[in-house]
N, C-alpha and C. Protein backbone atom coordinates (compact mmCIF):
# COMPACT_ATOMS: atom_id res chain seq x y z
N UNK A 1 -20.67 4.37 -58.96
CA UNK A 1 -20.85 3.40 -60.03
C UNK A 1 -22.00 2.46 -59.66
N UNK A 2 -22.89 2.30 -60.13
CA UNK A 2 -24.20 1.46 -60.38
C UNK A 2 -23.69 -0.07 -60.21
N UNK A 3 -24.09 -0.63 -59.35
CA UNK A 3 -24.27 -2.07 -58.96
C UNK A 3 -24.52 -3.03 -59.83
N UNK A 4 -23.96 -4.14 -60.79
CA UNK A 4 -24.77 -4.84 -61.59
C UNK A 4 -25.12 -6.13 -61.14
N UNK A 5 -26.51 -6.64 -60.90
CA UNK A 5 -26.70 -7.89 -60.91
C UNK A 5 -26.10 -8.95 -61.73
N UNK A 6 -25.96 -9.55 -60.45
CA UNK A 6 -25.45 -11.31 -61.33
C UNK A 6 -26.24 -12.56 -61.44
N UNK A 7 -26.38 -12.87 -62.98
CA UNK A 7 -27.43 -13.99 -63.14
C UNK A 7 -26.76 -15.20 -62.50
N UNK A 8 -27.54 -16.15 -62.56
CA UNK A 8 -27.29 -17.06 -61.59
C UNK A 8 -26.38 -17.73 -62.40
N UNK A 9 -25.67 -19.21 -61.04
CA UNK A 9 -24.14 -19.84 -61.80
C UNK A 9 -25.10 -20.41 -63.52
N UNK A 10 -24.47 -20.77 -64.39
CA UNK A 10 -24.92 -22.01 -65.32
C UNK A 10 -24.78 -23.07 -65.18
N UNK A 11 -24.09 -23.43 -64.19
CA UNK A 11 -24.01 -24.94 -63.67
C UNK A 11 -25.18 -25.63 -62.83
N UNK A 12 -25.13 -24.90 -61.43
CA UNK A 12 -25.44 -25.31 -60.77
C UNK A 12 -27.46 -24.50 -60.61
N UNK A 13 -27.43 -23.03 -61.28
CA UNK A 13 -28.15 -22.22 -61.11
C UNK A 13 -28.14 -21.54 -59.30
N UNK A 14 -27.26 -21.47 -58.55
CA UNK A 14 -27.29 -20.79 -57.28
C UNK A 14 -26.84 -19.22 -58.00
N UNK A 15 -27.79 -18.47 -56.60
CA UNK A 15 -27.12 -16.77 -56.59
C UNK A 15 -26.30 -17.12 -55.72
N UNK A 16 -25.64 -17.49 -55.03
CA UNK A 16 -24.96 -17.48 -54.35
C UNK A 16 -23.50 -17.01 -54.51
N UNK A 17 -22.94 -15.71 -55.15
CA UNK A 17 -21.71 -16.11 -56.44
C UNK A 17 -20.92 -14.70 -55.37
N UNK A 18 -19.64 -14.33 -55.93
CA UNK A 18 -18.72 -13.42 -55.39
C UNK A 18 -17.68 -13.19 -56.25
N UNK A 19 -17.30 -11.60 -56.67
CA UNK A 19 -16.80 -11.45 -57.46
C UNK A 19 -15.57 -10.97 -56.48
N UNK A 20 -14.68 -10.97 -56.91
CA UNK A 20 -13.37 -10.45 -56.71
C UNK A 20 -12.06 -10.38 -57.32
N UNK A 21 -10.73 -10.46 -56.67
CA UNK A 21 -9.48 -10.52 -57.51
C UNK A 21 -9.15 -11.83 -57.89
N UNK A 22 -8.38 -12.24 -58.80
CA UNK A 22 -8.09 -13.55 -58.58
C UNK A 22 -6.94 -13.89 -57.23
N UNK A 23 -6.98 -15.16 -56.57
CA UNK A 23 -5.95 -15.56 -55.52
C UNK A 23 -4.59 -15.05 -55.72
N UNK A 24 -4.11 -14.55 -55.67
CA UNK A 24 -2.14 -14.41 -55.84
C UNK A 24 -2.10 -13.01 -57.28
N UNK A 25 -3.19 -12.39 -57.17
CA UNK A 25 -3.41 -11.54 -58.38
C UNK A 25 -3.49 -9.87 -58.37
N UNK A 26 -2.84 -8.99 -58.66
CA UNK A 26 -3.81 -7.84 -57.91
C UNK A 26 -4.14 -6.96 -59.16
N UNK A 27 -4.19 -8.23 -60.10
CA UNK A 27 -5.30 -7.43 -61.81
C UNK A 27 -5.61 -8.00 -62.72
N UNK A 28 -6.59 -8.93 -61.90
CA UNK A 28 -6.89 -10.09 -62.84
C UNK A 28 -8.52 -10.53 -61.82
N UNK A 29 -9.91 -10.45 -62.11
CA UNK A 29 -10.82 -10.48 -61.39
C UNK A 29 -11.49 -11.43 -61.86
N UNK A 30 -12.62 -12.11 -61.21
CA UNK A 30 -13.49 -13.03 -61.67
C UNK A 30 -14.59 -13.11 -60.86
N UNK A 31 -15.39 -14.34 -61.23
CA UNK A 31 -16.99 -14.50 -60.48
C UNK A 31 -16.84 -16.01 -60.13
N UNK A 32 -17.04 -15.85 -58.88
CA UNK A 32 -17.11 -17.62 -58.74
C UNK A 32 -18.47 -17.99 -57.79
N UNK A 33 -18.72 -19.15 -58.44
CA UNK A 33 -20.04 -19.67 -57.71
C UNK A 33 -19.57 -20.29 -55.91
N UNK A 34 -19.98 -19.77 -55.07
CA UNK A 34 -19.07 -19.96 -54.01
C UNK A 34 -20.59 -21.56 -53.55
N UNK A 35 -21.45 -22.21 -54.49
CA UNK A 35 -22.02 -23.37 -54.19
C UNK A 35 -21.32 -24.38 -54.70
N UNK A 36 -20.91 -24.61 -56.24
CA UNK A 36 -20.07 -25.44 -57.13
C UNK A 36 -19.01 -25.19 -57.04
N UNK A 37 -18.30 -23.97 -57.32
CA UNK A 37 -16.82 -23.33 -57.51
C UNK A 37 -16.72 -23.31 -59.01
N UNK A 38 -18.10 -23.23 -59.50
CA UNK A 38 -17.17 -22.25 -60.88
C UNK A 38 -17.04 -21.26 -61.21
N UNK A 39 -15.65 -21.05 -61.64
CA UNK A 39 -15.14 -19.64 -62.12
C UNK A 39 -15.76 -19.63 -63.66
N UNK A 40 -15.80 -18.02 -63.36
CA UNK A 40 -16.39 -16.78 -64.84
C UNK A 40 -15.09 -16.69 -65.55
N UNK A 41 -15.00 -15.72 -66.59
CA UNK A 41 -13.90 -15.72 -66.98
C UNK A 41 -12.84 -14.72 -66.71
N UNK A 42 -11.89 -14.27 -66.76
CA UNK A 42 -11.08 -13.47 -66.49
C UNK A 42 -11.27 -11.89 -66.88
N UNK A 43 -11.19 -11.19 -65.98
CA UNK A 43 -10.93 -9.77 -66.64
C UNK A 43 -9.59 -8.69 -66.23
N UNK A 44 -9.34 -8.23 -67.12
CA UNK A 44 -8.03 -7.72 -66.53
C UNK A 44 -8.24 -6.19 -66.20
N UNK A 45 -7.89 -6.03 -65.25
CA UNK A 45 -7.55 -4.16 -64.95
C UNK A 45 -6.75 -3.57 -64.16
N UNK A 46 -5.75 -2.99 -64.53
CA UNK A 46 -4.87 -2.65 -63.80
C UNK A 46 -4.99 -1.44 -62.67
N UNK A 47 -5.63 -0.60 -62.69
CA UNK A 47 -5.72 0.24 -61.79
C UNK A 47 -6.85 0.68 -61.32
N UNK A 48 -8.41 0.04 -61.48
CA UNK A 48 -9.63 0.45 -60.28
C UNK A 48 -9.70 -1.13 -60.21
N UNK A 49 -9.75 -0.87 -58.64
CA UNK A 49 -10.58 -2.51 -58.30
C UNK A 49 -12.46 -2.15 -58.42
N UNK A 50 -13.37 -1.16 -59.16
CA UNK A 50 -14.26 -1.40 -59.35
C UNK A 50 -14.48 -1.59 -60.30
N UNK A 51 -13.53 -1.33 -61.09
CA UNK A 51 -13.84 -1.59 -62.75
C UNK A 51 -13.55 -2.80 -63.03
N UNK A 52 -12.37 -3.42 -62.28
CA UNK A 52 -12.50 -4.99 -62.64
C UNK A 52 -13.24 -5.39 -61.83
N UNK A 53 -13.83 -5.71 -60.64
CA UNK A 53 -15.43 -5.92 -60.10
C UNK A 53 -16.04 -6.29 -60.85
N UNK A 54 -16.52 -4.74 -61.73
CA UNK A 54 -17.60 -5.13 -62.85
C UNK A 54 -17.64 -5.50 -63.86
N UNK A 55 -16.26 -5.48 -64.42
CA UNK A 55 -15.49 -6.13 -65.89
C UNK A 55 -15.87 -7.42 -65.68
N UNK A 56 -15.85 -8.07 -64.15
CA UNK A 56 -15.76 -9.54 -64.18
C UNK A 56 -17.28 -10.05 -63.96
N UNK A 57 -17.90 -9.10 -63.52
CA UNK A 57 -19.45 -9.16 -63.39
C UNK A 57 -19.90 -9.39 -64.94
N UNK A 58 -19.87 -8.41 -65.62
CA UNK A 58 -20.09 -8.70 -67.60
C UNK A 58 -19.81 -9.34 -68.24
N UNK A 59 -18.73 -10.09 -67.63
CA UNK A 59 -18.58 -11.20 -68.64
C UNK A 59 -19.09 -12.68 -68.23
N UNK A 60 -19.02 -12.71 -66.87
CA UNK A 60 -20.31 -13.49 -66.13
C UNK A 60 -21.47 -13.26 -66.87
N UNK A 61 -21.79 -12.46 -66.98
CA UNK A 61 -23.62 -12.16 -67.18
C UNK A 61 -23.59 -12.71 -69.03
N UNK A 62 -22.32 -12.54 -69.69
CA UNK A 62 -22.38 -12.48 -71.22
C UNK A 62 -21.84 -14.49 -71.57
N UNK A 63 -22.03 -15.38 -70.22
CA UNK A 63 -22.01 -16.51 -70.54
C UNK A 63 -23.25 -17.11 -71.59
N UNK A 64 -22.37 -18.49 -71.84
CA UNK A 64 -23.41 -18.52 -72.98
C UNK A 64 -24.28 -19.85 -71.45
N UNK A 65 -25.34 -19.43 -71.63
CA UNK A 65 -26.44 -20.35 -70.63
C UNK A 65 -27.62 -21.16 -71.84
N UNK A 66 -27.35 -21.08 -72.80
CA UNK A 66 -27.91 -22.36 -73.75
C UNK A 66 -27.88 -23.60 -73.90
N UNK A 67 -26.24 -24.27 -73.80
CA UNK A 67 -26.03 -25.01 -73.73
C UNK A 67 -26.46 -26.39 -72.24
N UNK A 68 -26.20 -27.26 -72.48
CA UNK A 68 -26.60 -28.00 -71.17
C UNK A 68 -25.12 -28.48 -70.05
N UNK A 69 -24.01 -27.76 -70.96
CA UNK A 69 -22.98 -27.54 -69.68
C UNK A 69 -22.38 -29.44 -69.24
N UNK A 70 -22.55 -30.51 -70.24
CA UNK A 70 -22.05 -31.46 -69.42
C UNK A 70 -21.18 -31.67 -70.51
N UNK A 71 -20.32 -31.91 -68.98
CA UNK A 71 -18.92 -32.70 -69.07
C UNK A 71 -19.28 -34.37 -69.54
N UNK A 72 -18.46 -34.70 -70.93
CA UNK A 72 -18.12 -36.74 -71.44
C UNK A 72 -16.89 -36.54 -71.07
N UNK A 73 -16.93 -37.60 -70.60
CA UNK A 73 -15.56 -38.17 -70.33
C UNK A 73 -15.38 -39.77 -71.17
């Protein structure tokens, strides 16, 4: 299976990122910026850990990066 690049966080803009399972999870994957700590969004797969890998890689990459991302409080 073909490798997909990951665009950089939208927060912070680091490559610095790592996809894996979620903590306490064994089918539920994501992308987290390991500079800020933000998490991508969820992907679910129950039986290849490469398909959720890359499930969680695509939906990383399909963020919306338009916006300017700040938090009002």
């Amino acid at each position: 299976m073909k490798k997909t690049k990951l665009n950089p966080c939208p927060f912070c803009n680091s490559t610095v990122l790592r996809s894996d399972r979620m903590l306490g999870s064994n089918r539920f994957y994501h992308v987290m910026c390991t500079s800020c700590g933000a998490l991508g969004p969820l992907f679910e797969e129950y039986d290849s850990y490469k398909k959720g890998y890359n499930g969680a890689i695509e939906l990383w990459n399909k963020r919306d990066t338009t916006s300017n991302h700040v938090c009002e409080q």
